[in-house]
Protein backbone atom coordinates (compact mmCIF):
# COMPACT_ATOMS: atom_id res chain seq x y z
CA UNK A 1 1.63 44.64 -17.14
CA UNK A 2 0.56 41.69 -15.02
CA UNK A 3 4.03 39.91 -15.51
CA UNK A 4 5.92 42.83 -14.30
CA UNK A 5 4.29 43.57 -11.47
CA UNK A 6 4.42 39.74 -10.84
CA UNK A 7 8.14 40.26 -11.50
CA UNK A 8 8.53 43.47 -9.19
CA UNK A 9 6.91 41.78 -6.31
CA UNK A 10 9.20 38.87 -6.16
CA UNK A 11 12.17 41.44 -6.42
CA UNK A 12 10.86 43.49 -3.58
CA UNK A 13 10.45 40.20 -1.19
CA UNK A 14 13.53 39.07 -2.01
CA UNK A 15 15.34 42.75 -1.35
CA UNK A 16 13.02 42.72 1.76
CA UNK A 17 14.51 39.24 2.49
CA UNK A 18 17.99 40.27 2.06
CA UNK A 19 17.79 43.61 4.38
CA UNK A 20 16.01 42.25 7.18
CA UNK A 21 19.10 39.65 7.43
CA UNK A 22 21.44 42.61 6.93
CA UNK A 23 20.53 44.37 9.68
CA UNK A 24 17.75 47.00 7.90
CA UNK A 25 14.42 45.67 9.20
CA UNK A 26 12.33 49.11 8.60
CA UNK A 27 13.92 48.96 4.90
CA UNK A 28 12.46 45.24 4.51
CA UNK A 29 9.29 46.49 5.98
CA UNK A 30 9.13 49.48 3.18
CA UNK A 31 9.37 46.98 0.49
CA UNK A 32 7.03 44.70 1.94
CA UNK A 33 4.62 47.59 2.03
CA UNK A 34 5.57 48.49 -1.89
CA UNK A 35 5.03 45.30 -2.90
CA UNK A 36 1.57 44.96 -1.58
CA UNK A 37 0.38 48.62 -3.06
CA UNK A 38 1.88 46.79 -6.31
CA UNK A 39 -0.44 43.64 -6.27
CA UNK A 40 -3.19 46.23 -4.96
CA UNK A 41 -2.86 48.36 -7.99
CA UNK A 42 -2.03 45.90 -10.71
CA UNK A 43 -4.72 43.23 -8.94
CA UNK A 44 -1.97 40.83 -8.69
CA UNK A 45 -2.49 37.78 -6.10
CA UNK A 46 0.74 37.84 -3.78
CA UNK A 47 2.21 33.77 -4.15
CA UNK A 48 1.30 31.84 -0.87
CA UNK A 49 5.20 31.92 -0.04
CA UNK A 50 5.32 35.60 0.14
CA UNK A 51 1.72 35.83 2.20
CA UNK A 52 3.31 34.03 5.09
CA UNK A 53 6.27 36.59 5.48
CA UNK A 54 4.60 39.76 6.17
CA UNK A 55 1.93 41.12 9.05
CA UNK A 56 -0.91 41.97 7.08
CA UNK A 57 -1.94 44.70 9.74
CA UNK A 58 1.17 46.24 9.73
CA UNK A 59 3.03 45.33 6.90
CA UNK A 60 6.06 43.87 9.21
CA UNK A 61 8.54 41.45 7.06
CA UNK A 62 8.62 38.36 9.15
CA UNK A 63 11.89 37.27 10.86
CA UNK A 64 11.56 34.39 13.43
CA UNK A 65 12.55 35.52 16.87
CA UNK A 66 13.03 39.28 15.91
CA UNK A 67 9.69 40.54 14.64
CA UNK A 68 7.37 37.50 14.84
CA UNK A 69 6.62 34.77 17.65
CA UNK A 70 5.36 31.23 16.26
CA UNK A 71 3.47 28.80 19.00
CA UNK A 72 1.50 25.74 17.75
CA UNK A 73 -1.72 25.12 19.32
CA UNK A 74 -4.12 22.50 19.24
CA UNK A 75 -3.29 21.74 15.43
CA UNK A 76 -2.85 25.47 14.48
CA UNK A 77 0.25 27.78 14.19
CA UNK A 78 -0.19 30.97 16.07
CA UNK A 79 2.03 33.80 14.64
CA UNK A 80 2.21 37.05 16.63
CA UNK A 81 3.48 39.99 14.84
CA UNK A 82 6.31 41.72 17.83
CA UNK A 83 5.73 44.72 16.46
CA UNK A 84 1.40 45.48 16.32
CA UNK A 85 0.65 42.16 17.88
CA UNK A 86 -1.23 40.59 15.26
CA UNK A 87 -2.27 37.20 15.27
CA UNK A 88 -2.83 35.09 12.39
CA UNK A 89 -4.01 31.80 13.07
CA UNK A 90 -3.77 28.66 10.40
CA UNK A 91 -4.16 24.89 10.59
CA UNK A 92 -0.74 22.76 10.64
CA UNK A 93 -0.49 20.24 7.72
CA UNK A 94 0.36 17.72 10.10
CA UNK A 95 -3.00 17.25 11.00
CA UNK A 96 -4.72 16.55 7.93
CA UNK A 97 -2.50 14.24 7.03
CA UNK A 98 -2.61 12.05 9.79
CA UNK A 99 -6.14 11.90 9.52
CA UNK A 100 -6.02 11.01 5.76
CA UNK A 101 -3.37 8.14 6.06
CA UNK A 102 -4.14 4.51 6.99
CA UNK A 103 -3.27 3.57 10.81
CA UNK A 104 -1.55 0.64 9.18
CA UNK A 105 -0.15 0.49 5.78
CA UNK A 106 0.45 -2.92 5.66
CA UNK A 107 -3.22 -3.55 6.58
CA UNK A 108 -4.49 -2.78 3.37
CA UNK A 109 -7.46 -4.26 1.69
CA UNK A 110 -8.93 -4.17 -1.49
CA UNK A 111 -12.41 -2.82 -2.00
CA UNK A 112 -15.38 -4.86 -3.36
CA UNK A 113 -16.23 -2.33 -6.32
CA UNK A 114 -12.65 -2.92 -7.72
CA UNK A 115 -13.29 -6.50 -8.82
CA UNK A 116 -11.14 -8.28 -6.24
CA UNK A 117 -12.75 -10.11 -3.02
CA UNK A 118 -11.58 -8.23 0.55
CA UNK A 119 -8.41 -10.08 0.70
CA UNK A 120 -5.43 -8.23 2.77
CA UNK A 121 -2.67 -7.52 -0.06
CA UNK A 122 0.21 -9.82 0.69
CA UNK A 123 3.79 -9.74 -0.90
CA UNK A 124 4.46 -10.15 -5.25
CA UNK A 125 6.55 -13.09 -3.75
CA UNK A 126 3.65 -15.15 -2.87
CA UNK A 127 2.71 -14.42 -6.65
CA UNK A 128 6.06 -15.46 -7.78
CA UNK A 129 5.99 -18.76 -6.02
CA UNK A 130 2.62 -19.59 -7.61
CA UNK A 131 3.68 -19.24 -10.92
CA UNK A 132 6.71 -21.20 -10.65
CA UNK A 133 4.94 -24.20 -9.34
CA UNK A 134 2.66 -24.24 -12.61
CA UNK A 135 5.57 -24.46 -15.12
């Protein structure tokens, strides 16, 4: 039962997808509203995909411009449903991953605890060269 209500909500979004670009918006909001009493009933988890195309207060089917506004603020994405008002509110990606990178690839050392002294990584050529002078 699980797979086909899996199944049946994916056909609904994509039907939901497919009217709101045809010109039938409250027909793509009706089958965003089916497809949530589906996961309801069958206690089905909607896909993260899907949860970012529909109001969750009023069960609006997202289309940029017509029935939702997007701003990014301070490292969040505001979306405001045009039709209730809604806002849902969620952290950009963007920001995470700057703060996760290195400011400087190329800048690189190796840590103590993995058996190497804290010597900058240079190029394999410098490797290369070594070995050739042995032979």
């Amino acid at each position: 039962m699980v797979r086909i209500a899996r199944r049946r909500v994916a056909d609904l979004f994509n039907l939901a997808e497919r009217e709101s670009l045809g010109g039938h918006p409250e027909l793509a909001d009706r089958y965003v509203t089916l497809a949530r009493r589906i996961g309801m009933r069958y206690n089905v988890r909607l896909l993260g995909e899907y949860r970012e195309l529909y109001c969750r207060t009023c069960s609006a089917f997202w289309v940029e411009g017509r029935t939702v506004r997007t701003r990014l603020r301070s490292g969040r994405r505001v979306r405001t449903c045009l039709k209730c008002g809604h806002q849902r509110r969620t952290r950009t990606s963007t920001r995470v991953a700057r703060a996760s990178l290195p400011a400087d690839p190329s800048a690189r050392e190796v840590r103590r605890d993995e058996g190497a002294l804290s010597v900058p990584i240079g190029d394999e050529s410098d490797l290369v060269d070594e070995e050739t002078e042995d032979e």
